[in-house]
N, C-alpha and C. Protein backbone atom coordinates (compact mmCIF):
# COMPACT_ATOMS: atom_id res chain seq x y z
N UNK A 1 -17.96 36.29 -16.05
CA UNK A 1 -18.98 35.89 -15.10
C UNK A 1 -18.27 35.27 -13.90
N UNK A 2 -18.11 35.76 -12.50
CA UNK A 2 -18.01 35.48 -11.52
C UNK A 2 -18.91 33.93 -10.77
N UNK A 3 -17.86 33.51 -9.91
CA UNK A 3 -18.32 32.31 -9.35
C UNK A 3 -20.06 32.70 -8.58
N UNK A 4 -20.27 33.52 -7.87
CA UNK A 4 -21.47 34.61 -7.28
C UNK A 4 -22.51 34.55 -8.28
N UNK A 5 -21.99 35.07 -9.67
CA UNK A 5 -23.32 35.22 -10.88
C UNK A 5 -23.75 34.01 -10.83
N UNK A 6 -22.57 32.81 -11.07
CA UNK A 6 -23.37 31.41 -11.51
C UNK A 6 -24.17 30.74 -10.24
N UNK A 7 -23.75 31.10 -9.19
CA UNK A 7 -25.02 31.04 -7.97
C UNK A 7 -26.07 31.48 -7.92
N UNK A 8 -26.14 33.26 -8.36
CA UNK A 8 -27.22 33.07 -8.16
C UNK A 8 -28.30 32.87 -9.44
N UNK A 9 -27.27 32.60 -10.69
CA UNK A 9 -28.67 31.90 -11.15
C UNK A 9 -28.87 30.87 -11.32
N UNK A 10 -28.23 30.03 -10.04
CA UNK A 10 -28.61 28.63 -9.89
C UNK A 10 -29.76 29.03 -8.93
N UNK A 11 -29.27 29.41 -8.00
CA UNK A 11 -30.43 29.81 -7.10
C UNK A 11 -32.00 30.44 -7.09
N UNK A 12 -31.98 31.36 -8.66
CA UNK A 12 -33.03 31.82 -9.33
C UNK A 12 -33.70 30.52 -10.36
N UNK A 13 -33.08 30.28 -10.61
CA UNK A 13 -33.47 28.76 -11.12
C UNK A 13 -34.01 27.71 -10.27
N UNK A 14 -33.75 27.77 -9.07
CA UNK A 14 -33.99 26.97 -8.56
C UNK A 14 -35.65 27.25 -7.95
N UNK A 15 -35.29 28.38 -7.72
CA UNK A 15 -37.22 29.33 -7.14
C UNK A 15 -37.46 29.28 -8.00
N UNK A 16 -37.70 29.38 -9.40
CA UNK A 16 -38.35 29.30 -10.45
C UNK A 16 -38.89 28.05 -10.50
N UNK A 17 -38.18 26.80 -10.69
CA UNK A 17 -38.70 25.74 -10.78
C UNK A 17 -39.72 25.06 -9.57
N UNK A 18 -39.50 25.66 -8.59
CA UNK A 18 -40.47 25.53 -7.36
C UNK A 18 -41.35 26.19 -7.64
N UNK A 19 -41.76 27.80 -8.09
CA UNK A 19 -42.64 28.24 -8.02
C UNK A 19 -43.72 27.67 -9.09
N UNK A 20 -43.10 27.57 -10.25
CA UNK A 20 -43.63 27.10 -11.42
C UNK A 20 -44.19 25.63 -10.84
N UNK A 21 -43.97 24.70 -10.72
CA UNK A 21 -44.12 23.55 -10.02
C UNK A 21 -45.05 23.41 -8.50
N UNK A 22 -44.65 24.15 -7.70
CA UNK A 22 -45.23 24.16 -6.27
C UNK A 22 -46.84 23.91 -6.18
N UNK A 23 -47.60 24.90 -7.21
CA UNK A 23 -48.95 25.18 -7.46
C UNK A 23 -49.56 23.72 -7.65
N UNK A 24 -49.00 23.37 -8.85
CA UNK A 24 -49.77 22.05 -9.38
C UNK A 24 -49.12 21.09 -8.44
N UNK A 25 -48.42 20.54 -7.83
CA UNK A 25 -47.94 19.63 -6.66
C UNK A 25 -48.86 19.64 -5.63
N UNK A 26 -48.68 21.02 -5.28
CA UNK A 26 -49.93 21.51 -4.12
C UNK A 26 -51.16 20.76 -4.33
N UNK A 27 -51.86 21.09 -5.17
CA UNK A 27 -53.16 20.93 -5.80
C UNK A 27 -53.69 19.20 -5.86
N UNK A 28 -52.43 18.86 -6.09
CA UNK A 28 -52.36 17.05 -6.52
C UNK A 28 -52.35 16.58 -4.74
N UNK A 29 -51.38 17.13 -3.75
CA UNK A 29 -51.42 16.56 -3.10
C UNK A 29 -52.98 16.56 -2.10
N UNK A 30 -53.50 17.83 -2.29
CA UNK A 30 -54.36 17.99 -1.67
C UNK A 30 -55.51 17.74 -2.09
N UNK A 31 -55.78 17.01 -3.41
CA UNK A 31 -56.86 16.13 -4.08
C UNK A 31 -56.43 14.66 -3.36
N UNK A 32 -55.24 14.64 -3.34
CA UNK A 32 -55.04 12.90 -2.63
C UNK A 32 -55.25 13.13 -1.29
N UNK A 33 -54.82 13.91 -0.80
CA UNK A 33 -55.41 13.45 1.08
C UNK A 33 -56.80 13.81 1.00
N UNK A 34 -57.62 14.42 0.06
CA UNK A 34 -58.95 14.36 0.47
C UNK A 34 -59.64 13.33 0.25
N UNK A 35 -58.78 12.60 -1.40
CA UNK A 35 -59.60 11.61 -1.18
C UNK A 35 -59.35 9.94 -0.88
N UNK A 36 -57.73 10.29 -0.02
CA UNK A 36 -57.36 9.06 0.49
C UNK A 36 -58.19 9.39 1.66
N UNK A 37 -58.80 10.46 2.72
CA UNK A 37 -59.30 10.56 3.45
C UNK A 37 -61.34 10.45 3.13
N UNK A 38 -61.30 10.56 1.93
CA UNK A 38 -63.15 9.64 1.69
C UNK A 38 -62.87 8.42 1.69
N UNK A 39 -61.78 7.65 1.44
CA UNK A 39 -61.77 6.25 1.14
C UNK A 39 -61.65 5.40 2.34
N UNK A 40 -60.90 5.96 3.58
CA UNK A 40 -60.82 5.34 4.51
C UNK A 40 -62.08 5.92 5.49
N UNK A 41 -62.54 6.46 5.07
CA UNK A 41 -63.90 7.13 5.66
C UNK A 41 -65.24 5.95 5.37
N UNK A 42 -64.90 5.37 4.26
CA UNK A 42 -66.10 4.65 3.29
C UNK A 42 -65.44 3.48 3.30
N UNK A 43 -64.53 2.85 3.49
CA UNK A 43 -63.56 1.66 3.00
C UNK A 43 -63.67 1.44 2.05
N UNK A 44 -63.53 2.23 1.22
CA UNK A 44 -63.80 1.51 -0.43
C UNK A 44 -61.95 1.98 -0.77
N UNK A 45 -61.40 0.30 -1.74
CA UNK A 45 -60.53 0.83 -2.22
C UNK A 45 -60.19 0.44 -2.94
N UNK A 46 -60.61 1.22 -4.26
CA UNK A 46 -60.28 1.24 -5.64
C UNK A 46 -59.29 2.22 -5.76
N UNK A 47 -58.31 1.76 -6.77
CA UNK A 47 -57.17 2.81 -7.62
C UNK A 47 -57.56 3.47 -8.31
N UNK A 48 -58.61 3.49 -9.50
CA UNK A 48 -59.41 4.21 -10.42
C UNK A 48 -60.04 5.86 -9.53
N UNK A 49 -60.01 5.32 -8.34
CA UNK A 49 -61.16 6.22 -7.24
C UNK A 49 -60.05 7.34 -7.29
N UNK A 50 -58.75 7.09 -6.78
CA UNK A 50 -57.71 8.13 -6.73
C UNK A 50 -57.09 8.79 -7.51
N UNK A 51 -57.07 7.89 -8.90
CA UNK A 51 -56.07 7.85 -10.29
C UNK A 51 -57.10 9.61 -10.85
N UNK A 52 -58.32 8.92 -11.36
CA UNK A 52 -59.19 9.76 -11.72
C UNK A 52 -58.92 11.52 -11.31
N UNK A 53 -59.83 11.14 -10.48
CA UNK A 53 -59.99 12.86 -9.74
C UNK A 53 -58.28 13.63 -9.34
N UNK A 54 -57.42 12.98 -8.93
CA UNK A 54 -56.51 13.53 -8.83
C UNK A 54 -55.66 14.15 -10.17
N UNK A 55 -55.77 13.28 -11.38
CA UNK A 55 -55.30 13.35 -12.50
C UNK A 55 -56.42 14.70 -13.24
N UNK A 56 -57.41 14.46 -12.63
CA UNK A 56 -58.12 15.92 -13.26
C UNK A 56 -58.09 17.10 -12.55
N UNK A 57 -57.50 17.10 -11.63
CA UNK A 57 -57.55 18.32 -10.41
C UNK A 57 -55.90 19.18 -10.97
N UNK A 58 -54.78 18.05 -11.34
CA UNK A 58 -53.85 18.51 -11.61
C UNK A 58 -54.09 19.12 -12.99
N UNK A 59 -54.54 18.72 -13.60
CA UNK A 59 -55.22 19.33 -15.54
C UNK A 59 -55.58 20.38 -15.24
N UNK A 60 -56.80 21.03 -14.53
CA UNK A 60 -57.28 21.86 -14.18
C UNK A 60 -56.18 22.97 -13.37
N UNK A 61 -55.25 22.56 -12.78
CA UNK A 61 -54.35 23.46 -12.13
C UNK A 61 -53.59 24.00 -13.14
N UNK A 62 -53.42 23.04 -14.00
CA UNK A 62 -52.49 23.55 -14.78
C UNK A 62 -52.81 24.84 -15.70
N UNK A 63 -54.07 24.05 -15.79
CA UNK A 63 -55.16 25.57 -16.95
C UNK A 63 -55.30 26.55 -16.19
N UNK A 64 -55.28 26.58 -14.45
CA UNK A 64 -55.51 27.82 -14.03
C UNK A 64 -54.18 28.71 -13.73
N UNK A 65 -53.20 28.05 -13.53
CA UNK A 65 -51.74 28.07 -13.39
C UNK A 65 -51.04 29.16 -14.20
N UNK A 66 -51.68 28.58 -15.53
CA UNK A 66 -50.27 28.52 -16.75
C UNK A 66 -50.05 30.09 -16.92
N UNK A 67 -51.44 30.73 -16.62
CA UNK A 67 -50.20 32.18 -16.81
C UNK A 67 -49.35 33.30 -15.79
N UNK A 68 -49.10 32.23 -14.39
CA UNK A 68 -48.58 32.70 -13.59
C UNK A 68 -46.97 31.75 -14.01
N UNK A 69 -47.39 30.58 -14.25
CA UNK A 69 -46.20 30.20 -15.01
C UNK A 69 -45.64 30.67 -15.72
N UNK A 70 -46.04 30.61 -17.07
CA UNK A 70 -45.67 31.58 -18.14
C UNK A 70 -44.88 33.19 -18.12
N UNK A 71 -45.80 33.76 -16.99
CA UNK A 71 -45.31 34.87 -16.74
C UNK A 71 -43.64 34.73 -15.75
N UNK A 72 -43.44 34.02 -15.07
CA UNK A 72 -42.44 33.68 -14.10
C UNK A 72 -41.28 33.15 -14.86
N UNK A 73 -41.98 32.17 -15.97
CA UNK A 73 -40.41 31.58 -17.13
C UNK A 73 -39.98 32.91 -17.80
N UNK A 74 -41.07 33.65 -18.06
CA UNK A 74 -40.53 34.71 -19.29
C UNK A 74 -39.91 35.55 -18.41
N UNK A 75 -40.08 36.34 -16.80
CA UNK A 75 -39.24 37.18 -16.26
C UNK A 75 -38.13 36.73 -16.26
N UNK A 76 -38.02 35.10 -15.94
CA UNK A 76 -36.55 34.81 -15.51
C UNK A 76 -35.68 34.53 -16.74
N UNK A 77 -36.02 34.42 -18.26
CA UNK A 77 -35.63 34.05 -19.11
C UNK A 77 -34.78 35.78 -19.79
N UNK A 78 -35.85 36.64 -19.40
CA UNK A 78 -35.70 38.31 -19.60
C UNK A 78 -34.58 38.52 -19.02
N UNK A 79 -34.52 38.21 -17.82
CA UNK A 79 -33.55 38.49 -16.57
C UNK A 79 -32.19 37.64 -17.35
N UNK A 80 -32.43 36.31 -17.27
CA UNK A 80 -31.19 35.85 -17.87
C UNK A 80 -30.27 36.63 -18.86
N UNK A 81 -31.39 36.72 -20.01
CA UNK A 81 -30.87 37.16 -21.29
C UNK A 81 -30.10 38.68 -21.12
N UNK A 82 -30.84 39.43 -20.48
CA UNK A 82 -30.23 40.94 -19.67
C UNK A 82 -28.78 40.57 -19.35
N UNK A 83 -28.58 39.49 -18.03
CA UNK A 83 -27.23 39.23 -17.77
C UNK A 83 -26.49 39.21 -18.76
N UNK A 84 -26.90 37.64 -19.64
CA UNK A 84 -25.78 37.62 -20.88
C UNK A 84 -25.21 38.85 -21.56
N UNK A 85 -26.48 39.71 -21.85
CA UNK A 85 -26.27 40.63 -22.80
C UNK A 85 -25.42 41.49 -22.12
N UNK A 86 -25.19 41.97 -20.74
CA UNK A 86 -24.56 42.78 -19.75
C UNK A 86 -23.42 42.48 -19.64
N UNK A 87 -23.13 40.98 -20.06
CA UNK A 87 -21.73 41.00 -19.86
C UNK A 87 -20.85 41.23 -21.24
N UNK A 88 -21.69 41.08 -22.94
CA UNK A 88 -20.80 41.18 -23.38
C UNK A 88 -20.51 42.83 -24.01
C-alpha cells in the first residue's frame, strides 16, 4: 500500500464522516436558530425551551437519516474491504 492509498482513504473517510454526520448537525442547527430566533422574538428565556425541541428534531433526523447513513458506511466499508482484499 502506497503513501497515495493511505490518503485517499483518509480522505474517503473523512467525506464519509461528514456526510454521515452533516444531515443531523444540519437539522440541530437549524432547530436552534429557529428557536433561538422565537425566543428573542418573545423574550422568554428558558433552557428547557431549546434543550427540548432541538434534542427531538435531532432523534427524528436520525430516524429519517439512518438509511442514507447506513447505506454510505456499508459502500465505504465494501470499498475498503475490496482494497484490502486487492492487495493481497
Amino acid at each position: 500500500m502506497t503513501d497515495a492509498d493511505v490518503l485517499d482513504i483518509a480522505r474517503q473517510a473523512i467525506l464519509v464522516a461528514l456526510l454521515m454526520g452533516g444531515p443531523v448537525m444540519l437539522a440541530g442547527l437549524l432547530a436552534g436558530v429557529i428557536i433561538s430566533l422565537l425566543q428573542s422574538i418573545t423574550q422568554i428565556n428558558e433552557m428547557t425551551l431549546t434543550f427540548v425541541p432541538k434534542i427531538l428534531i435531532i432523534f427524528i433526523s436520525l430516524l429519517v437519516f439512518l438509511p442514507f447513513m447506513l447505506d454510505t458506511i456499508s459502500d465505504f466499508t465494501r470499498e475498503l474491504i475490496d482494497r484490502i482484499v486487492g492487495l493481497g
